[in-house]
C-alpha atoms as a PDB file:
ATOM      1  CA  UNK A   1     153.618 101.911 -50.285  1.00  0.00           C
ATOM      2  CA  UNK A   2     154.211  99.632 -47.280  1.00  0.00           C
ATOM      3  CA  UNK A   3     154.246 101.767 -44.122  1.00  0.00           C
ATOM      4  CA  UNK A   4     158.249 100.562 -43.736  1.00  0.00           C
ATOM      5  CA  UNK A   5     159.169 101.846 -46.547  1.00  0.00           C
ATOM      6  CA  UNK A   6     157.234 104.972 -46.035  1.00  0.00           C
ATOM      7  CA  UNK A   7     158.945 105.521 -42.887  1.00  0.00           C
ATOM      8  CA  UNK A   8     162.658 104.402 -44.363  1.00  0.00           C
ATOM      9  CA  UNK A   9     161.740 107.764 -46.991  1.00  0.00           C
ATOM     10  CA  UNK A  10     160.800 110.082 -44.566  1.00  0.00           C
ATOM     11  CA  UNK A  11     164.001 109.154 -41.859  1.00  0.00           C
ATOM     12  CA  UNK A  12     166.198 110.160 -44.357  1.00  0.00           C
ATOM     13  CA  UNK A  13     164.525 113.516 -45.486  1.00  0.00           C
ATOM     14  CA  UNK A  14     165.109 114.229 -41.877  1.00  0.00           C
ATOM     15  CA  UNK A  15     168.761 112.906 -41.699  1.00  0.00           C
ATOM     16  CA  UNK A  16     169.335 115.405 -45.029  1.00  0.00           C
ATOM     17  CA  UNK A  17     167.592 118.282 -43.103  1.00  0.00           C
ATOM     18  CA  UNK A  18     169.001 117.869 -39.637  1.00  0.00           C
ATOM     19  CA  UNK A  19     172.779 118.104 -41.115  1.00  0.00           C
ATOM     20  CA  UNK A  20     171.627 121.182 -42.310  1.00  0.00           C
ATOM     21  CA  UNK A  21     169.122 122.633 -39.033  1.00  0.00           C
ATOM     22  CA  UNK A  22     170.790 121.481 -36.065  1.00  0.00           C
ATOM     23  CA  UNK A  23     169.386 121.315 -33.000  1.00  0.00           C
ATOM     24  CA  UNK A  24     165.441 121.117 -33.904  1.00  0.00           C
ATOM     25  CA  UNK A  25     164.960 117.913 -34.910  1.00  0.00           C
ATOM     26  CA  UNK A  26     161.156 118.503 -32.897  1.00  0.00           C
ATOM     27  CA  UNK A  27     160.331 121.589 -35.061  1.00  0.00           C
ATOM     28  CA  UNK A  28     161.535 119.752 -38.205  1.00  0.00           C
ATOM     29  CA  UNK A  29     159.314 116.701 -37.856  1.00  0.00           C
ATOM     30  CA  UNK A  30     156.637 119.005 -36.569  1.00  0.00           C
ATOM     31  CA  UNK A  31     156.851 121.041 -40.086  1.00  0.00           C
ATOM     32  CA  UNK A  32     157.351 117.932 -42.320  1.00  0.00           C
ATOM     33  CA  UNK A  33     154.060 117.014 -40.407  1.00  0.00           C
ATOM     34  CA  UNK A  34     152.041 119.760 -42.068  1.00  0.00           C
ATOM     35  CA  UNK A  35     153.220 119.100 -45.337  1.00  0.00           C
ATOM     36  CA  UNK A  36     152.740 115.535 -45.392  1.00  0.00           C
ATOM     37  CA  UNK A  37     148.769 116.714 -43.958  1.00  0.00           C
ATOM     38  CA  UNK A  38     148.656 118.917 -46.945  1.00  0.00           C
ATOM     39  CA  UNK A  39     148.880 122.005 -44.789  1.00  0.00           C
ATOM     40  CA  UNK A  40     150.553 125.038 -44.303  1.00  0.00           C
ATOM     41  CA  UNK A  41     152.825 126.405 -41.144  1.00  0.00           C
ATOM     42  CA  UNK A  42     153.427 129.865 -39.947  1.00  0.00           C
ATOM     43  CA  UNK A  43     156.899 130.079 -37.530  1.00  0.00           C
ATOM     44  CA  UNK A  44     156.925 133.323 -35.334  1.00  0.00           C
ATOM     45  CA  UNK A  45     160.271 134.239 -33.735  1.00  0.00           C
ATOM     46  CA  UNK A  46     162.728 136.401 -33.970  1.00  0.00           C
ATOM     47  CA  UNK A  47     165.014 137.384 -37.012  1.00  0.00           C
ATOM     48  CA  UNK A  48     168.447 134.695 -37.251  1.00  0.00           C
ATOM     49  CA  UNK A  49     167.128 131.795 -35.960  1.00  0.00           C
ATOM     50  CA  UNK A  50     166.703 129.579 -39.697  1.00  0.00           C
ATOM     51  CA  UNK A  51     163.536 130.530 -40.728  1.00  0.00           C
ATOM     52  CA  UNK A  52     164.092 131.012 -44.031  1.00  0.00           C
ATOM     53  CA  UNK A  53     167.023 128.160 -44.544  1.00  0.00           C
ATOM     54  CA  UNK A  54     164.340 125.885 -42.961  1.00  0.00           C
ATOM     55  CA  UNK A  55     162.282 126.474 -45.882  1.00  0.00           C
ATOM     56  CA  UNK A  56     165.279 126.383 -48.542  1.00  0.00           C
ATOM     57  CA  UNK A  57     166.368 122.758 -46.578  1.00  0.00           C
ATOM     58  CA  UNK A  58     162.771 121.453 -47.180  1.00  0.00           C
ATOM     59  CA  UNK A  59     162.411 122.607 -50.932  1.00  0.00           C
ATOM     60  CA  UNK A  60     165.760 120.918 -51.964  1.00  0.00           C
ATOM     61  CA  UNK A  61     165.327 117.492 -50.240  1.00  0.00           C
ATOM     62  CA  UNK A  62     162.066 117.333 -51.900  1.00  0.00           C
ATOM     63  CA  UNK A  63     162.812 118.626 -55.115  1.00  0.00           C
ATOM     64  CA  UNK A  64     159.974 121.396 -55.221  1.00  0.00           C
ATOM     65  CA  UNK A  65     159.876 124.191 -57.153  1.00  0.00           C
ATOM     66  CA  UNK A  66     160.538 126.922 -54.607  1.00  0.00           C
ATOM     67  CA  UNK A  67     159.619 130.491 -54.586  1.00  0.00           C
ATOM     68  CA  UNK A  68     160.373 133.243 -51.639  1.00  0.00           C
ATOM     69  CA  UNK A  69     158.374 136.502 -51.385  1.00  0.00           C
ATOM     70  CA  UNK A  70     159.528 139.100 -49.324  1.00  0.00           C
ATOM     71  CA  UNK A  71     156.391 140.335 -47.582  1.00  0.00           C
ATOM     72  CA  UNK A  72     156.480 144.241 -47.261  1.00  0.00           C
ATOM     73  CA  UNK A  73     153.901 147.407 -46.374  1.00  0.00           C
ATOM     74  CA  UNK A  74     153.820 148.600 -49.940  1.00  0.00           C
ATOM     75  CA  UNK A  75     153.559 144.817 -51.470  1.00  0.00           C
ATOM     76  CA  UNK A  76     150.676 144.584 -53.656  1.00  0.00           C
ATOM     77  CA  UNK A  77     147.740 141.618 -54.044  1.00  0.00           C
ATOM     78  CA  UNK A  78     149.299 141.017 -57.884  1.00  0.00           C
ATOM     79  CA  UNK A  79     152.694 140.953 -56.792  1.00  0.00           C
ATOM     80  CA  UNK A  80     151.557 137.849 -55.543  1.00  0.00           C
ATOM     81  CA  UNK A  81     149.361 135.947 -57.818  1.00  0.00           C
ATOM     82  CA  UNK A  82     149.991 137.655 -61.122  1.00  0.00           C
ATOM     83  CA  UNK A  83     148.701 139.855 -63.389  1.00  0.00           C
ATOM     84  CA  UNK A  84     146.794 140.349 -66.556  1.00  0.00           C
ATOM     85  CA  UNK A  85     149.390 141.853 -69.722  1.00  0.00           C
ATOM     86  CA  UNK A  86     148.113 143.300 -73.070  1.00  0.00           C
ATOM     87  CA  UNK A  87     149.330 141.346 -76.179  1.00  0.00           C
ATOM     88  CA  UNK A  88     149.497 143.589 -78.442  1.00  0.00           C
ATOM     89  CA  UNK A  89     149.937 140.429 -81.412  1.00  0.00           C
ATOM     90  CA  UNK A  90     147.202 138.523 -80.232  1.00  0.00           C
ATOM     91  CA  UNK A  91     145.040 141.817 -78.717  1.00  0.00           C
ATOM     92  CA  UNK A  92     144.083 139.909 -76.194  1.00  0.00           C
ATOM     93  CA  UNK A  93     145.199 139.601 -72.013  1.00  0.00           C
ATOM     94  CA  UNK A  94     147.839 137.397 -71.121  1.00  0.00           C
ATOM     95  CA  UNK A  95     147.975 136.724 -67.330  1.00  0.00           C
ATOM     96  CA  UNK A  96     151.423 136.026 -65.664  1.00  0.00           C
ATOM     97  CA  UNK A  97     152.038 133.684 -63.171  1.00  0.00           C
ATOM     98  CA  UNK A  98     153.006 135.213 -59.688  1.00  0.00           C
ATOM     99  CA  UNK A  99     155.458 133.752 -57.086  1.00  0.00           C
ATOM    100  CA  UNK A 100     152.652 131.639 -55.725  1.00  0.00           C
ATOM    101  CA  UNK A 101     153.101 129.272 -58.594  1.00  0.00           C
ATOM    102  CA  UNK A 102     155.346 127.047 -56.524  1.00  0.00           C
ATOM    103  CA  UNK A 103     155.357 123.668 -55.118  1.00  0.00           C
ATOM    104  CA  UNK A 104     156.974 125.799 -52.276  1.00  0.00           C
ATOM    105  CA  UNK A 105     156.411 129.157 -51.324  1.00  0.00           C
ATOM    106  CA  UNK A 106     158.409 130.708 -48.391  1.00  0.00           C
ATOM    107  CA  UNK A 107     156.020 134.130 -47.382  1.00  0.00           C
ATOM    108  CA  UNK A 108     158.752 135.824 -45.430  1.00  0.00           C
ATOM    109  CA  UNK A 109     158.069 138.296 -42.382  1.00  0.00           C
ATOM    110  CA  UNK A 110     154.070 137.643 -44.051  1.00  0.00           C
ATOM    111  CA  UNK A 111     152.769 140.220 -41.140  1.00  0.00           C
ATOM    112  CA  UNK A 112     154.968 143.132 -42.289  1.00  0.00           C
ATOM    113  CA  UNK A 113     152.226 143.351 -45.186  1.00  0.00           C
ATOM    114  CA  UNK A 114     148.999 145.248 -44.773  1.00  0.00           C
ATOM    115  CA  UNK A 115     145.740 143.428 -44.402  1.00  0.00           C
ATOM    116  CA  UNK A 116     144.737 143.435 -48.075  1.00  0.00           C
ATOM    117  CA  UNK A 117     147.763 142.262 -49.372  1.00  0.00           C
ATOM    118  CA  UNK A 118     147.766 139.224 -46.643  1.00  0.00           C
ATOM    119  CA  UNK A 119     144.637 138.112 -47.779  1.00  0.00           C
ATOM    120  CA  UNK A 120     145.850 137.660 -51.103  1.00  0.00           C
ATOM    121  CA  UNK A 121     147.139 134.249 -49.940  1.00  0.00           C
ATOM    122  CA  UNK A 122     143.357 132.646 -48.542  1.00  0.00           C
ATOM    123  CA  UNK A 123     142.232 131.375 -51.585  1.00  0.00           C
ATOM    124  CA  UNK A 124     145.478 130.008 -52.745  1.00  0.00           C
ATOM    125  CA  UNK A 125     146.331 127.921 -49.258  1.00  0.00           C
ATOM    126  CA  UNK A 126     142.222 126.727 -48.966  1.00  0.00           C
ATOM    127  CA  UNK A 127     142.006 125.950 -52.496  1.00  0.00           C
ATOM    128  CA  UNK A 128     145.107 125.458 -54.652  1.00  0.00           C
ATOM    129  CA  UNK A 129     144.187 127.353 -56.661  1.00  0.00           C
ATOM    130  CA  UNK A 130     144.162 131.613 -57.258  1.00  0.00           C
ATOM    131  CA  UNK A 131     141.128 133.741 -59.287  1.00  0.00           C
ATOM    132  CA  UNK A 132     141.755 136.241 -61.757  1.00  0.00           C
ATOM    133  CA  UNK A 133     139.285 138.630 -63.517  1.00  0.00           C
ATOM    134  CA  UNK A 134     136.822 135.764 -63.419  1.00  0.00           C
ATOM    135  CA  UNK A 135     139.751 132.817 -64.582  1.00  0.00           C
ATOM    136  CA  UNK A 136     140.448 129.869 -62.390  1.00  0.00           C
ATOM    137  CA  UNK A 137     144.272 128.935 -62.009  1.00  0.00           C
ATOM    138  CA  UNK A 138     145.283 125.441 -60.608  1.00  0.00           C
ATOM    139  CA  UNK A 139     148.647 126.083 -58.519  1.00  0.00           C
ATOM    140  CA  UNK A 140     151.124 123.093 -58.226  1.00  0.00           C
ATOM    141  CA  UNK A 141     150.578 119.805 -56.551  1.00  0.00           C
ATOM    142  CA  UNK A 142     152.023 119.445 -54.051  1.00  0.00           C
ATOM    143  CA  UNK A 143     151.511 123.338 -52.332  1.00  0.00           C
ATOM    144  CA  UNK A 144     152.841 124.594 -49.559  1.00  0.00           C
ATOM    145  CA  UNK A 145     153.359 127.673 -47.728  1.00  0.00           C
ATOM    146  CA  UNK A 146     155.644 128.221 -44.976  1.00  0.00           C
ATOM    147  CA  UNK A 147     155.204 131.954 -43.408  1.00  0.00           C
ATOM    148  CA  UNK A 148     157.364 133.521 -41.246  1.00  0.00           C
ATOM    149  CA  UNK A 149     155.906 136.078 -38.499  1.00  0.00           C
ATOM    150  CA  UNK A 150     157.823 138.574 -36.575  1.00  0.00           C
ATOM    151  CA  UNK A 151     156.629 139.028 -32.954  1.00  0.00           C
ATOM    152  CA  UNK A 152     153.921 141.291 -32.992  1.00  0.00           C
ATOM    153  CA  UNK A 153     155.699 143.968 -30.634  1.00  0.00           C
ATOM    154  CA  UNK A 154     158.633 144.644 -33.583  1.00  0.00           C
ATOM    155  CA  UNK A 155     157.719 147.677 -35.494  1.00  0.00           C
ATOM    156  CA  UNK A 156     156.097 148.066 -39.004  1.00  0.00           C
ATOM    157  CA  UNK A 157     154.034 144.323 -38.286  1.00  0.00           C
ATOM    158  CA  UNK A 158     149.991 143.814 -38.984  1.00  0.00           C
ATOM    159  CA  UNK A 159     148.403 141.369 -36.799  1.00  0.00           C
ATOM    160  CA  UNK A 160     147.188 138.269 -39.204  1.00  0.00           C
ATOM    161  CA  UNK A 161     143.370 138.084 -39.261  1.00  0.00           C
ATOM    162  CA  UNK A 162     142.126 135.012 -37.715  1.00  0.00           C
ATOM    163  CA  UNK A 163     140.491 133.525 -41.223  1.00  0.00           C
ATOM    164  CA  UNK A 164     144.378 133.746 -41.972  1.00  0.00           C
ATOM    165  CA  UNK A 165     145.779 132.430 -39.029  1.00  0.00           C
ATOM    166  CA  UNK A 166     143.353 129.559 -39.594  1.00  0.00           C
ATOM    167  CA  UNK A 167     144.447 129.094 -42.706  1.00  0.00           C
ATOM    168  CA  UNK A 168     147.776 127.739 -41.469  1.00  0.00           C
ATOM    169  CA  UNK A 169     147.816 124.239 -39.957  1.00  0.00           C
ATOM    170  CA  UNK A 170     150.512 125.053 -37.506  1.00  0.00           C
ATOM    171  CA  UNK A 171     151.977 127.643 -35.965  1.00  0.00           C
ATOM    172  CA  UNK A 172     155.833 126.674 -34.142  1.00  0.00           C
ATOM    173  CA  UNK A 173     158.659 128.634 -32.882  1.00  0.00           C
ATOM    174  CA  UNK A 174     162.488 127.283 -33.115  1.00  0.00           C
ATOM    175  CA  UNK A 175     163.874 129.270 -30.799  1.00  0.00           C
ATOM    176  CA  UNK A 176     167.466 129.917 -29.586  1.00  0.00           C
ATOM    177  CA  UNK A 177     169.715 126.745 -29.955  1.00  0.00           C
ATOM    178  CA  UNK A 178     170.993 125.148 -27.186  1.00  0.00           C
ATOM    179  CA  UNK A 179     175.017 125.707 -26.006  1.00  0.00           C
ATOM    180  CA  UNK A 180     176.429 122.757 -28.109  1.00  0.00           C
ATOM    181  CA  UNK A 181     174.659 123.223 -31.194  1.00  0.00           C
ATOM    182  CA  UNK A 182     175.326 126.906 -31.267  1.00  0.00           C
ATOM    183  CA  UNK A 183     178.830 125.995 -30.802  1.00  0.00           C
ATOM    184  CA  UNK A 184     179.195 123.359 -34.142  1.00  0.00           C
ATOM    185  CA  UNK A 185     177.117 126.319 -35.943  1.00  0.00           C
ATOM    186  CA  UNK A 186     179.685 128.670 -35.489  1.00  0.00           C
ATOM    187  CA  UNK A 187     182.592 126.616 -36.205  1.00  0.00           C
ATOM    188  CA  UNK A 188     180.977 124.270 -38.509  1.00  0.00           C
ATOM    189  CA  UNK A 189     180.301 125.302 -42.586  1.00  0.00           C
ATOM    190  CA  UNK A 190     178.016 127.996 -43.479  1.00  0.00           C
ATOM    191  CA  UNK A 191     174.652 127.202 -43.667  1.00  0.00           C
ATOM    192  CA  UNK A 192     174.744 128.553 -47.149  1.00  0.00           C
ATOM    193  CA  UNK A 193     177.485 126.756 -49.149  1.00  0.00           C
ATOM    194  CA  UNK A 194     175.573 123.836 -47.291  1.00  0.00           C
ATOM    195  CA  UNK A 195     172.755 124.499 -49.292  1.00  0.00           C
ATOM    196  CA  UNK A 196     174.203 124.551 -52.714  1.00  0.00           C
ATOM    197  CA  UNK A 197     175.551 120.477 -52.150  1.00  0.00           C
ATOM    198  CA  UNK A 198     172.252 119.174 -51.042  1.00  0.00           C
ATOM    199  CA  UNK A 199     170.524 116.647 -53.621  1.00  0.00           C
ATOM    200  CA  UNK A 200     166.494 116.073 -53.659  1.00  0.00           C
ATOM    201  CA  UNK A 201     165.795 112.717 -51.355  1.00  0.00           C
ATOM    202  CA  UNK A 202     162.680 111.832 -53.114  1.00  0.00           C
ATOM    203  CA  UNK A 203     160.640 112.448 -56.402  1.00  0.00           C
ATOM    204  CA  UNK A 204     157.422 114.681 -56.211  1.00  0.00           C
ATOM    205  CA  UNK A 205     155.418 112.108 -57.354  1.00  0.00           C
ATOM    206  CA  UNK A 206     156.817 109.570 -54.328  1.00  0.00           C
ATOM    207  CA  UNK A 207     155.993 112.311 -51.656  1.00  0.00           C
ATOM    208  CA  UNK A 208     152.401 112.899 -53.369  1.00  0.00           C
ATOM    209  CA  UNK A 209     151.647 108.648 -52.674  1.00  0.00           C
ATOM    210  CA  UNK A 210     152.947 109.092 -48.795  1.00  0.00           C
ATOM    211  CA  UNK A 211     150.823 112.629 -48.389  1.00  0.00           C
ATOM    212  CA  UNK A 212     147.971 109.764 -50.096  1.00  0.00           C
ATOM    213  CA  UNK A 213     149.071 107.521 -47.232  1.00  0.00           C
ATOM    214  CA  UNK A 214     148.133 109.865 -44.913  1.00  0.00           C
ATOM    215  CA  UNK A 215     144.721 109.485 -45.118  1.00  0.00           C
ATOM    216  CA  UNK A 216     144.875 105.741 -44.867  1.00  0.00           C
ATOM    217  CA  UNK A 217     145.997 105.724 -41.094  1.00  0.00           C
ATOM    218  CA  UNK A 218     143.445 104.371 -39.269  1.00  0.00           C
ATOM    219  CA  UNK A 219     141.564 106.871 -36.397  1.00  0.00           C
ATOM    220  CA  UNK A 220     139.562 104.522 -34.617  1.00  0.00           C
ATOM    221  CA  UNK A 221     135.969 105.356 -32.828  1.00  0.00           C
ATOM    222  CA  UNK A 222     137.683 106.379 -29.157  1.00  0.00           C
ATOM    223  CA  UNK A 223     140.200 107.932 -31.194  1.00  0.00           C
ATOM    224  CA  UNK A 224     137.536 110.057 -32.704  1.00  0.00           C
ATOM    225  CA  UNK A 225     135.565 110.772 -29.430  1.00  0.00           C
ATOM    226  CA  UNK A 226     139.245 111.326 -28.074  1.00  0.00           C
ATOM    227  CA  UNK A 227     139.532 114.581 -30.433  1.00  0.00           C
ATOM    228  CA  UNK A 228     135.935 115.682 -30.404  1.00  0.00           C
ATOM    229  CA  UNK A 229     135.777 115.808 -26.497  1.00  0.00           C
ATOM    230  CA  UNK A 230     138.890 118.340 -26.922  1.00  0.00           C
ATOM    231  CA  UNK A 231     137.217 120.625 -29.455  1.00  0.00           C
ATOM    232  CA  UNK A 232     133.503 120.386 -27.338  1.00  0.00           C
ATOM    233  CA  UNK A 233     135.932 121.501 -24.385  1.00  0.00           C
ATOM    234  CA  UNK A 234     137.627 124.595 -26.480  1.00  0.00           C
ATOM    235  CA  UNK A 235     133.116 125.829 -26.884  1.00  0.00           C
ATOM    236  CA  UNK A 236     132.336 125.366 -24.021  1.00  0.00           C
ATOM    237  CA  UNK A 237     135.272 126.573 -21.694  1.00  0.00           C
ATOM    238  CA  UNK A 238     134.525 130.118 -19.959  1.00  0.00           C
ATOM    239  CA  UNK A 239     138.710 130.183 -20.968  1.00  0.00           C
ATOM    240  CA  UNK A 240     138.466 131.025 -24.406  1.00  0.00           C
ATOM    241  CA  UNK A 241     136.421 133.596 -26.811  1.00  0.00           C
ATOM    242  CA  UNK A 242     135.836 131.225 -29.543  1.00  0.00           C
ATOM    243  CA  UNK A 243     135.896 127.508 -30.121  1.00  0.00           C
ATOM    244  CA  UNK A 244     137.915 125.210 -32.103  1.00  0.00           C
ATOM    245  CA  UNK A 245     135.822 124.591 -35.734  1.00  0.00           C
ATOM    246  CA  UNK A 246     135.441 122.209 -37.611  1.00  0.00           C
ATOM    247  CA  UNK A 247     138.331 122.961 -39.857  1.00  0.00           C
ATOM    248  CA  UNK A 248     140.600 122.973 -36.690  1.00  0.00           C
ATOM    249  CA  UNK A 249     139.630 119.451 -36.167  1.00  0.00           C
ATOM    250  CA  UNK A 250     139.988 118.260 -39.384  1.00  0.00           C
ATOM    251  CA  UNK A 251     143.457 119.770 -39.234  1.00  0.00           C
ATOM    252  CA  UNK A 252     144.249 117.884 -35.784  1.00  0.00           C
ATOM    253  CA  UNK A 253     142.510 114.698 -36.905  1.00  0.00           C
ATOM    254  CA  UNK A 254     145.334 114.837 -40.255  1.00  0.00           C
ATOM    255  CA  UNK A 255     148.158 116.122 -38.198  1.00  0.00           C
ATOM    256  CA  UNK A 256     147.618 113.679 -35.570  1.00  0.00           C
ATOM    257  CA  UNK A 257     147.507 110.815 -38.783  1.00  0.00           C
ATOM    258  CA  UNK A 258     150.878 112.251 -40.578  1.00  0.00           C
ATOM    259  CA  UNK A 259     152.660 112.515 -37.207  1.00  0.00           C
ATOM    260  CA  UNK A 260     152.161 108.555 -36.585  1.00  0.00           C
ATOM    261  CA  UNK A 261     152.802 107.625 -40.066  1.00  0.00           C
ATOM    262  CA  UNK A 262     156.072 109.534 -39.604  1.00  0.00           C
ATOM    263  CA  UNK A 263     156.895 107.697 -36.788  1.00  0.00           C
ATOM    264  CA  UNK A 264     156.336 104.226 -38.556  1.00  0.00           C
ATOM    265  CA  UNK A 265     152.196 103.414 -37.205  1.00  0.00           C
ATOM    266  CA  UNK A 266     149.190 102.763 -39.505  1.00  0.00           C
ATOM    267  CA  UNK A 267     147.147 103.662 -36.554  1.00  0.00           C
ATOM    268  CA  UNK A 268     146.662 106.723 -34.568  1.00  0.00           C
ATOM    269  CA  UNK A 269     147.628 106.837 -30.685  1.00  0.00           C
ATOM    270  CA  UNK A 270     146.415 109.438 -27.934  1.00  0.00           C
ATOM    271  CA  UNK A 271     149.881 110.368 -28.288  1.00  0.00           C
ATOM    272  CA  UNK A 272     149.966 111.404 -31.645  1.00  0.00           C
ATOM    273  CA  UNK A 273     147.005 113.952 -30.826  1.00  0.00           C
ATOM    274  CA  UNK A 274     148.817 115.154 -28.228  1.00  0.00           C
ATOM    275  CA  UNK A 275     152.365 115.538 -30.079  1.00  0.00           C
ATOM    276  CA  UNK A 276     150.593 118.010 -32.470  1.00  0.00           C
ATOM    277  CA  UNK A 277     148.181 119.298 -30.326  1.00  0.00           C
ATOM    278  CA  UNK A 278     150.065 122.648 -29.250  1.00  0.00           C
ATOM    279  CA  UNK A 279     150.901 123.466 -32.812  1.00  0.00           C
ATOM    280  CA  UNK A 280     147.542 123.266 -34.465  1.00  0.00           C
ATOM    281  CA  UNK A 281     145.389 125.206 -31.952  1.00  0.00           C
ATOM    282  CA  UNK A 282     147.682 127.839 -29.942  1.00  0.00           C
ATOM    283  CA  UNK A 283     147.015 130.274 -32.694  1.00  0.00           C
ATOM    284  CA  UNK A 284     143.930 129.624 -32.847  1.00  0.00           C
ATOM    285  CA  UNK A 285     142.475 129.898 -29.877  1.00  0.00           C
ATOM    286  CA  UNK A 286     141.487 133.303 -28.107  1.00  0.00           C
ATOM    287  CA  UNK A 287     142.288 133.119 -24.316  1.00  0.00           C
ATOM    288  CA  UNK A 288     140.431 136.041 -22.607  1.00  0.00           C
ATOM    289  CA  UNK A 289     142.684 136.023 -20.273  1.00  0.00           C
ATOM    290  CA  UNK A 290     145.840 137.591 -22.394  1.00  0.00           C
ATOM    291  CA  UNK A 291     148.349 137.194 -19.603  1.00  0.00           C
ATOM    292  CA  UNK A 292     147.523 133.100 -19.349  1.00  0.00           C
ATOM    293  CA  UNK A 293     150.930 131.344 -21.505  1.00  0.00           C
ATOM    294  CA  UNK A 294     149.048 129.531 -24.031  1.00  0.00           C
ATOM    295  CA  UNK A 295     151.057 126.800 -23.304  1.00  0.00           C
ATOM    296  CA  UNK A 296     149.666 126.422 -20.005  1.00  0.00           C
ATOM    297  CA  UNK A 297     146.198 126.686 -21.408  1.00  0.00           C
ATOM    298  CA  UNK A 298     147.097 123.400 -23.448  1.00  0.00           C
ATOM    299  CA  UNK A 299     148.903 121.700 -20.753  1.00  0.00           C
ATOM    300  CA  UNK A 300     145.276 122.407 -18.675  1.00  0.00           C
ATOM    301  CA  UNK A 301     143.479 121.203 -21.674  1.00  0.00           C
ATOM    302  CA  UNK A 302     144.853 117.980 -21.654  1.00  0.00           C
ATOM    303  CA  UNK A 303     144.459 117.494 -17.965  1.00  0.00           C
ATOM    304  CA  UNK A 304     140.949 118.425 -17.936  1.00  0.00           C
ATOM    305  CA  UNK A 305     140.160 116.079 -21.192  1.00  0.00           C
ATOM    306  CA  UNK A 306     140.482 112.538 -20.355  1.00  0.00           C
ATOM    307  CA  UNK A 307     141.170 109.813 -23.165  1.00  0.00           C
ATOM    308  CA  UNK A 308     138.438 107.885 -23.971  1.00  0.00           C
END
């Protein structure tokens, strides 16, 4: 697919979405970033802001099979993935697919589960695929999970571990909307009867060529020094307890890639690494010093990196 016509697609998946999510037009290219990088986003804020219509938006316009699970304290690991049935006619165990066999899976409030149950989720986001009593289960191509967090303060939450936070390419807030757009919200249509007349934009298989188009975006050599001078700067600052891995780079390099290929480029720009920059590694990196806004600490990141 010629990059033009890539970018025609993908301007009116946002068109469909924005009628829908006004106001966030940012956020919404931001998460339609991670899924065209084949990657997963967690959105922390507060209860009413769209989460969870976000994630209905996204599965219609796409056409993906769509599944939400409602993340509790007493949810279980199989509640997730599936389990294993006696057949009494053929004597044998039949497993049954869990609500992680979807294109789309919307893990709402995912930190009001306990630990165990959270981790349910790592092999299915690395992998694609979930384990069971030994058997190997392919999940649909493409997958994606979109995770909602409350803010850690609320009651009845469990921090994420940080293989799980890792896990997730992004992690964005929406946040309050503006004057104006509140205003057409509450005078416009419900969100909800919206929902019910919007029609799929593209075909799977059309989205799975431009997440495969992805990868063709050239990173060139400065480009490349460009990102590994900001992950050599994560080690070695006396800022932050741990690093940026490998993984996290891999997940800025893709970012960076599906952010200019959704704004019409074959090539990547310093400013596409930048654009996604705040996304990929806020939750990933540990400041020691709690009180710093991680914000700041990216905003002093990119000062103190220079582009090659």
């Amino acid at each position: 697919m010629q990059t033009e016509t890539i970018q025609h697609t993908l301007n009116q998946l946002l068109e469909q979405i924005n009628s829908v999510i006004l106001g966030k037009d940012h956020q919404i290219r931001l998460v339609l970033t991670c899924l065209l990088a084949r990657g997963h986003v967690l959105i922390e804020d507060l209860p009413g802001v769209g989460k969870t219509t976000l994630a209905h938006v996204l599965a219609k316009v796409m056409g993906f099979s769509f599944q939400r699970i409602q993340f509790t304290s007493d949810l279980l690991p199989a509640d997730i993935i599936g389990v294993s049935i006696f057949d009494k006619d053929t004597a044998s165990f039949k497993f049954h697919v869990g609500p992680v066999f979807a294109q789309m899976v919307l893990a709402d409030e995912v930190n009001r589960a306990t630990p165990k149950t959270q981790s349910a989720l790592l092999e299915a986001m690395e992998e694609h695929q979930v384990t069971v009593e030994g058997t190997t289960y392919p999940l649909p191509e493409p997958f994606f999970v979109l995770a909602t967090q409350n803010p850690l303060h609320q009651i009845g939450t469990f921090p994420l571990p940080e293989s799980q936070l890792d896990r997730f390419t992004m992690r964005l807030a929406l946040g309050y909307p503006d004057a104006r757009t509140e205003r057409a919200l509450l005078r416009g249509r419900d969100r909800r009867d919206m929902l019910a007349d919007i029609q799929p934009v593209i075909s799977v298989e059309k989205f799975i060529e431009i997440q495969k188009a992805v990868t063709q975006v050239h990173a060139s050599e400065a480009l490349i020094d460009y990102i590994q001078a900001i992950l050599a700067y994560t080690r070695e600052s006396p800022h932050y307890r741990h690093g940026l891995s490998p993984r996290a780079g891999l997940a800025l390099l893709h970012s960076a890639q599906a952010w200019a290929l959704l704004h019409g480029r074959d090539h990547l720009l310093p400013e596409d690494v930048q654009a996604v920059l705040s996304g990929v590694i806020i939750h990933r990196l540990a400041n020691t010093a709690e009180q710093i806004d991680p914000q700041a600490a990216v905003e002093q990141l990119l000062m103190e990196v220079p582009v090659s």
